[in-house]
N, C-alpha and C. Protein backbone atom coordinates (compact mmCIF):
# COMPACT_ATOMS: atom_id res chain seq x y z
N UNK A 1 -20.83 -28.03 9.89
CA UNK A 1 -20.53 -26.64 10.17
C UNK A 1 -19.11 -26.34 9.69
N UNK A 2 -18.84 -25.46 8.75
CA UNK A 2 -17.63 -25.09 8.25
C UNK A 2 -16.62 -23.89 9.56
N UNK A 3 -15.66 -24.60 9.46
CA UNK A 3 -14.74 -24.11 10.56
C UNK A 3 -13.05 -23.86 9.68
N UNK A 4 -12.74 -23.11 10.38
CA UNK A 4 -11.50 -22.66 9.69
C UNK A 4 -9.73 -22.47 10.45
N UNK A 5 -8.75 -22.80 10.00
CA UNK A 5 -8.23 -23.04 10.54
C UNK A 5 -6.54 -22.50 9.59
N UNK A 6 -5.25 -22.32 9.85
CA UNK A 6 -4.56 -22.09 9.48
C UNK A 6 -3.49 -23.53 8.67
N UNK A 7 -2.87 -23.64 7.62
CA UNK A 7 -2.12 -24.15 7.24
C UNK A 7 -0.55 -23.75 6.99
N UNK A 8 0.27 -24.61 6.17
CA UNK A 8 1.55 -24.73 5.81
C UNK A 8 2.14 -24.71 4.58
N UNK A 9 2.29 -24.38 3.32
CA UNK A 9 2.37 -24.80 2.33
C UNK A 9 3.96 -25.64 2.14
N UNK A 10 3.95 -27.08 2.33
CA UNK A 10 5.23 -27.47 2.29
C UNK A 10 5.56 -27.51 0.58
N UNK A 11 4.68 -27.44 -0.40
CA UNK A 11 5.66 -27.55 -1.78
C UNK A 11 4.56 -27.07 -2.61
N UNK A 12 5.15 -25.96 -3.92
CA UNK A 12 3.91 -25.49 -4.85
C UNK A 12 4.60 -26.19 -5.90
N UNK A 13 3.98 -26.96 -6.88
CA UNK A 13 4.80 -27.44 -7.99
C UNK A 13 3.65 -26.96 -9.14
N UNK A 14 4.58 -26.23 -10.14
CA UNK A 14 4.04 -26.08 -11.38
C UNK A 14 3.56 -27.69 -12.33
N UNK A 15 2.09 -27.59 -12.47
CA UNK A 15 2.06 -28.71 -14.29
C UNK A 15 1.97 -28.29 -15.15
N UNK A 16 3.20 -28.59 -15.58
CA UNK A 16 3.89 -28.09 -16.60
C UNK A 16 2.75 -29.37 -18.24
N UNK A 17 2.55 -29.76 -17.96
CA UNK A 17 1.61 -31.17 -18.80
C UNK A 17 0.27 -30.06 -18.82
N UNK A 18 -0.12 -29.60 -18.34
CA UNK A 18 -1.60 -28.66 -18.45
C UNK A 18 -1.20 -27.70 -18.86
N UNK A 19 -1.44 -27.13 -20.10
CA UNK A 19 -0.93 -25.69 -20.40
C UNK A 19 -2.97 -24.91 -20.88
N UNK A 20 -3.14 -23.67 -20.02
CA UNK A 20 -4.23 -22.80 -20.41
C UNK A 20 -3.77 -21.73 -20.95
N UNK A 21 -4.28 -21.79 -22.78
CA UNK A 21 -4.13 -20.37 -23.20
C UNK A 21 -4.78 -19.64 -22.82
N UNK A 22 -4.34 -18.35 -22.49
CA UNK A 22 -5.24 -17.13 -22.38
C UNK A 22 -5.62 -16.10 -23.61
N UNK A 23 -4.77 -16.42 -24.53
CA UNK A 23 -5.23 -15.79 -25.79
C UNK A 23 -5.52 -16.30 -27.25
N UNK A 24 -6.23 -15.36 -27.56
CA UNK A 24 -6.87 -16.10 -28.90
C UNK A 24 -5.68 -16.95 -30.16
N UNK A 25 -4.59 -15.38 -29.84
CA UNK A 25 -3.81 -15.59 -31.32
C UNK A 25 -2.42 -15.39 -30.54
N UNK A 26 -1.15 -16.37 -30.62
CA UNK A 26 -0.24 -16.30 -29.90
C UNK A 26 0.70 -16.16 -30.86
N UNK A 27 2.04 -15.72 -30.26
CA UNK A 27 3.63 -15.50 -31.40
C UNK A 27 4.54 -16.69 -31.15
N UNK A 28 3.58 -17.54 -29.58
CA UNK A 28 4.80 -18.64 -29.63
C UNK A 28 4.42 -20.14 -28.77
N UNK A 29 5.08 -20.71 -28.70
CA UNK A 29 3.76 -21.34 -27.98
C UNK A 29 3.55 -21.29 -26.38
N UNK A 30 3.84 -20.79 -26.12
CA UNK A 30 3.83 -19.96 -24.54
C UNK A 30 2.71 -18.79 -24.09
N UNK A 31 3.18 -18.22 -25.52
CA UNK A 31 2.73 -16.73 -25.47
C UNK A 31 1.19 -16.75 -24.90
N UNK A 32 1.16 -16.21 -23.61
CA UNK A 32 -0.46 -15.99 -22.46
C UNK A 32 -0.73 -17.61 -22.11
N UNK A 33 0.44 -18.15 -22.42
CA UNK A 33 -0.26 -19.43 -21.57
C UNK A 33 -0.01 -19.48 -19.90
N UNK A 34 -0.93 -19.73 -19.26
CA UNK A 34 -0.87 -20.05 -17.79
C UNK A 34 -0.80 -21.73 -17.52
N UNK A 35 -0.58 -22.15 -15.99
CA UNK A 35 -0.20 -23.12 -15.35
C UNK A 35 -0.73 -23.65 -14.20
N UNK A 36 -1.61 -24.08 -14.27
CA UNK A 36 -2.21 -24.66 -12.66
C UNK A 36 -0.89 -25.11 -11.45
N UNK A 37 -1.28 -25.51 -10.30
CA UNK A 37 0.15 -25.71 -9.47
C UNK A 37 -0.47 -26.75 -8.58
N UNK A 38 0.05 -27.55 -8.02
CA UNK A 38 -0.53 -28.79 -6.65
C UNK A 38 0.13 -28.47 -5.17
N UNK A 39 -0.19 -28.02 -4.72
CA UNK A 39 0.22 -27.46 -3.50
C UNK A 39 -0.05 -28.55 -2.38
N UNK A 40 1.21 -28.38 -1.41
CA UNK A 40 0.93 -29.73 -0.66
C UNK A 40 1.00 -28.68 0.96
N UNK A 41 -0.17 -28.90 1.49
CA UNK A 41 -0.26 -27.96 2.74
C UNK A 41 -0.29 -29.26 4.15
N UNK A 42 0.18 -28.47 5.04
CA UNK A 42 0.63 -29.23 6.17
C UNK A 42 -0.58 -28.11 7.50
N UNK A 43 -1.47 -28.86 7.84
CA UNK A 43 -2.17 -28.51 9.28
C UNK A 43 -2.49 -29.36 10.23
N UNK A 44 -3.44 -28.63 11.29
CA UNK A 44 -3.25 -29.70 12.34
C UNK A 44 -4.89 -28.95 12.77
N UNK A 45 -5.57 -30.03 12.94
CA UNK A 45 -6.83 -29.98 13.99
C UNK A 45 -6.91 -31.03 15.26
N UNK A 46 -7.14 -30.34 16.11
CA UNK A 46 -7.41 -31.13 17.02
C UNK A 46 -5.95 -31.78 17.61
N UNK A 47 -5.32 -31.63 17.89
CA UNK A 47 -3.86 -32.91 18.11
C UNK A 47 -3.76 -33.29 16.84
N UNK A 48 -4.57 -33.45 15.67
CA UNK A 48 -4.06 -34.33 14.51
C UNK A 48 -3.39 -33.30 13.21
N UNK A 49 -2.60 -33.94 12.92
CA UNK A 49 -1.58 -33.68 11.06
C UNK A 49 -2.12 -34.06 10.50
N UNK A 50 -2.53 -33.27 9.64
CA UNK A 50 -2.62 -33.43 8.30
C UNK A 50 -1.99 -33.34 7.06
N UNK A 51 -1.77 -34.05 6.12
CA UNK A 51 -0.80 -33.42 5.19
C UNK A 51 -1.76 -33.40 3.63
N UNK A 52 -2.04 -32.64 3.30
CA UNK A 52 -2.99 -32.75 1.94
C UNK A 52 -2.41 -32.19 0.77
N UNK A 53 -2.77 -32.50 -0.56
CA UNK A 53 -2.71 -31.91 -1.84
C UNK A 53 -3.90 -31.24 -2.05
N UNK A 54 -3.56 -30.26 -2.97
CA UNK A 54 -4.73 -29.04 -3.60
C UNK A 54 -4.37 -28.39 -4.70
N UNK A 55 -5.20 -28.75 -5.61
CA UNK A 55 -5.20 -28.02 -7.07
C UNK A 55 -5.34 -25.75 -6.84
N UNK A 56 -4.57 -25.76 -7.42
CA UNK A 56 -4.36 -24.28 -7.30
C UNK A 56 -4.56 -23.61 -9.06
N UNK A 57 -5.90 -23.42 -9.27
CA UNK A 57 -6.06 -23.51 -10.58
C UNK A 57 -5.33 -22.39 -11.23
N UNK A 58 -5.12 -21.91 -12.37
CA UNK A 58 -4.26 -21.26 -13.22
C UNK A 58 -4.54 -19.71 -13.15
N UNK A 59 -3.84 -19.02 -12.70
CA UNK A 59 -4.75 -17.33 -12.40
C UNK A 59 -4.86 -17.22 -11.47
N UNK A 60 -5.01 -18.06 -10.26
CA UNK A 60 -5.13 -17.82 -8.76
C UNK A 60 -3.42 -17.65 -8.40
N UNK A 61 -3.73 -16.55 -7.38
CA UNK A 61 -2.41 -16.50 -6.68
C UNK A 61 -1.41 -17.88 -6.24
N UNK A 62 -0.51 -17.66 -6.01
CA UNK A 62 0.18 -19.70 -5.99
C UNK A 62 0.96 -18.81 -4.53
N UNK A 63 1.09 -19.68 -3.36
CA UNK A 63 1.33 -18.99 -2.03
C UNK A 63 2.95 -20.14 -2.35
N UNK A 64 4.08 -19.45 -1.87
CA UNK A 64 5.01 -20.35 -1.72
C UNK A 64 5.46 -20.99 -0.69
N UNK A 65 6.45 -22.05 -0.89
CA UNK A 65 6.84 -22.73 0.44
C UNK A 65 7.58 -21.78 1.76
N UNK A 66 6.69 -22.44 2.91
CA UNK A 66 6.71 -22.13 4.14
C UNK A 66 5.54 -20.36 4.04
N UNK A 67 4.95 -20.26 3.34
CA UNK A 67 3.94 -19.26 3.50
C UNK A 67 2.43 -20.17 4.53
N UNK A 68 1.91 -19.49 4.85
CA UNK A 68 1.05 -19.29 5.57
C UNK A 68 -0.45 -19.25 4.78
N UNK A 69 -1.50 -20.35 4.59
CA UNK A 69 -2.60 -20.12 3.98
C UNK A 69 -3.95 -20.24 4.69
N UNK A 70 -5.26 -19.70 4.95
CA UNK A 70 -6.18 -19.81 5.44
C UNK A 70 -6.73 -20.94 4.85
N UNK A 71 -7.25 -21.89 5.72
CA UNK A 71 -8.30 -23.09 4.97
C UNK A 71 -9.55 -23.09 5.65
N UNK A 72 -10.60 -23.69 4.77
CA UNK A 72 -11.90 -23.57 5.54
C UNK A 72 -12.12 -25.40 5.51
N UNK A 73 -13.02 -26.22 6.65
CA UNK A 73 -13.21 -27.67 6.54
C UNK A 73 -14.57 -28.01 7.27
N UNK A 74 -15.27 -28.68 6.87
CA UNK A 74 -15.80 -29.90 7.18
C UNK A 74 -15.86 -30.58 8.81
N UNK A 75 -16.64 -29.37 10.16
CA UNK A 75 -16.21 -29.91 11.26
C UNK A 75 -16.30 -31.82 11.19
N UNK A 76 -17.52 -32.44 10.63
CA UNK A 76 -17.45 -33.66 10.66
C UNK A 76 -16.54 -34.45 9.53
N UNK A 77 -15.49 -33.65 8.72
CA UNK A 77 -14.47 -34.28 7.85
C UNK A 77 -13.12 -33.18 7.72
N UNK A 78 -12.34 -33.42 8.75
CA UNK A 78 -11.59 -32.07 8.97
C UNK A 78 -10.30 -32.65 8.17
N UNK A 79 -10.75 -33.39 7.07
CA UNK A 79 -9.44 -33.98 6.22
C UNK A 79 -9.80 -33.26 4.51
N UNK A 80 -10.93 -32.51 4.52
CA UNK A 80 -11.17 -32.20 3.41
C UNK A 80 -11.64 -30.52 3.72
N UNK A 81 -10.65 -30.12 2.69
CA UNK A 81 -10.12 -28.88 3.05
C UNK A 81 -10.08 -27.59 1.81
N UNK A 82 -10.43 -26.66 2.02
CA UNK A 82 -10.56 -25.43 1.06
C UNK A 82 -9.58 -24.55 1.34
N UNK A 83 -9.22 -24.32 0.43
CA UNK A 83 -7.85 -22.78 0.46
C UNK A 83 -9.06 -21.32 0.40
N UNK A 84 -8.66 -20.14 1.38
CA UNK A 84 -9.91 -19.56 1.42
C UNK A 84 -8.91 -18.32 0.94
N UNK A 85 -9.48 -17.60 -0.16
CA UNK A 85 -8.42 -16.73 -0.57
C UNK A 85 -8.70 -15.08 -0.27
């Protein structure tokens, strides 16, 4: 049963090593490229901490440190965790 619960975002780090163009024909090598980010969120179920990583793919909003994110989990695996946007 999926249950939901509040998190922490302690660190968003850009990879900078993954680059997604967004356009066909560019002026540079940047030009419309986007950046995925690894976000390291801090919650708690039950009495327990958690501290997890999460791919924040390229185009999705990137929440910064000490923001506030909704997660959805796994009542029988409350260590595996969804960012619910």
């Amino acid at each position: 049963m999926q249950k939901r619960t509040v998190g922490t975002i302690v660190s968003a780090k850009k990879q900078w090593w993954l680059k997604i163009n967004t356009k066909a024909f560019r002026n540079g090598p940047l030009d419309g490229a986007t950046f995925p980010y690894i976000a390291k969120i801090k919650y708690t179920i039950d009495g327990t901490e958690y501290v997890k990583h999460k791919w924040i793919g390229a185009g999705c909003p990137v929440p910064v440190e000490g923001e506030t994110v909704q997660l959805a989990y796994d009542e029988d695996k409350p260590g595996s965790i969804k960012i619910v946007y």
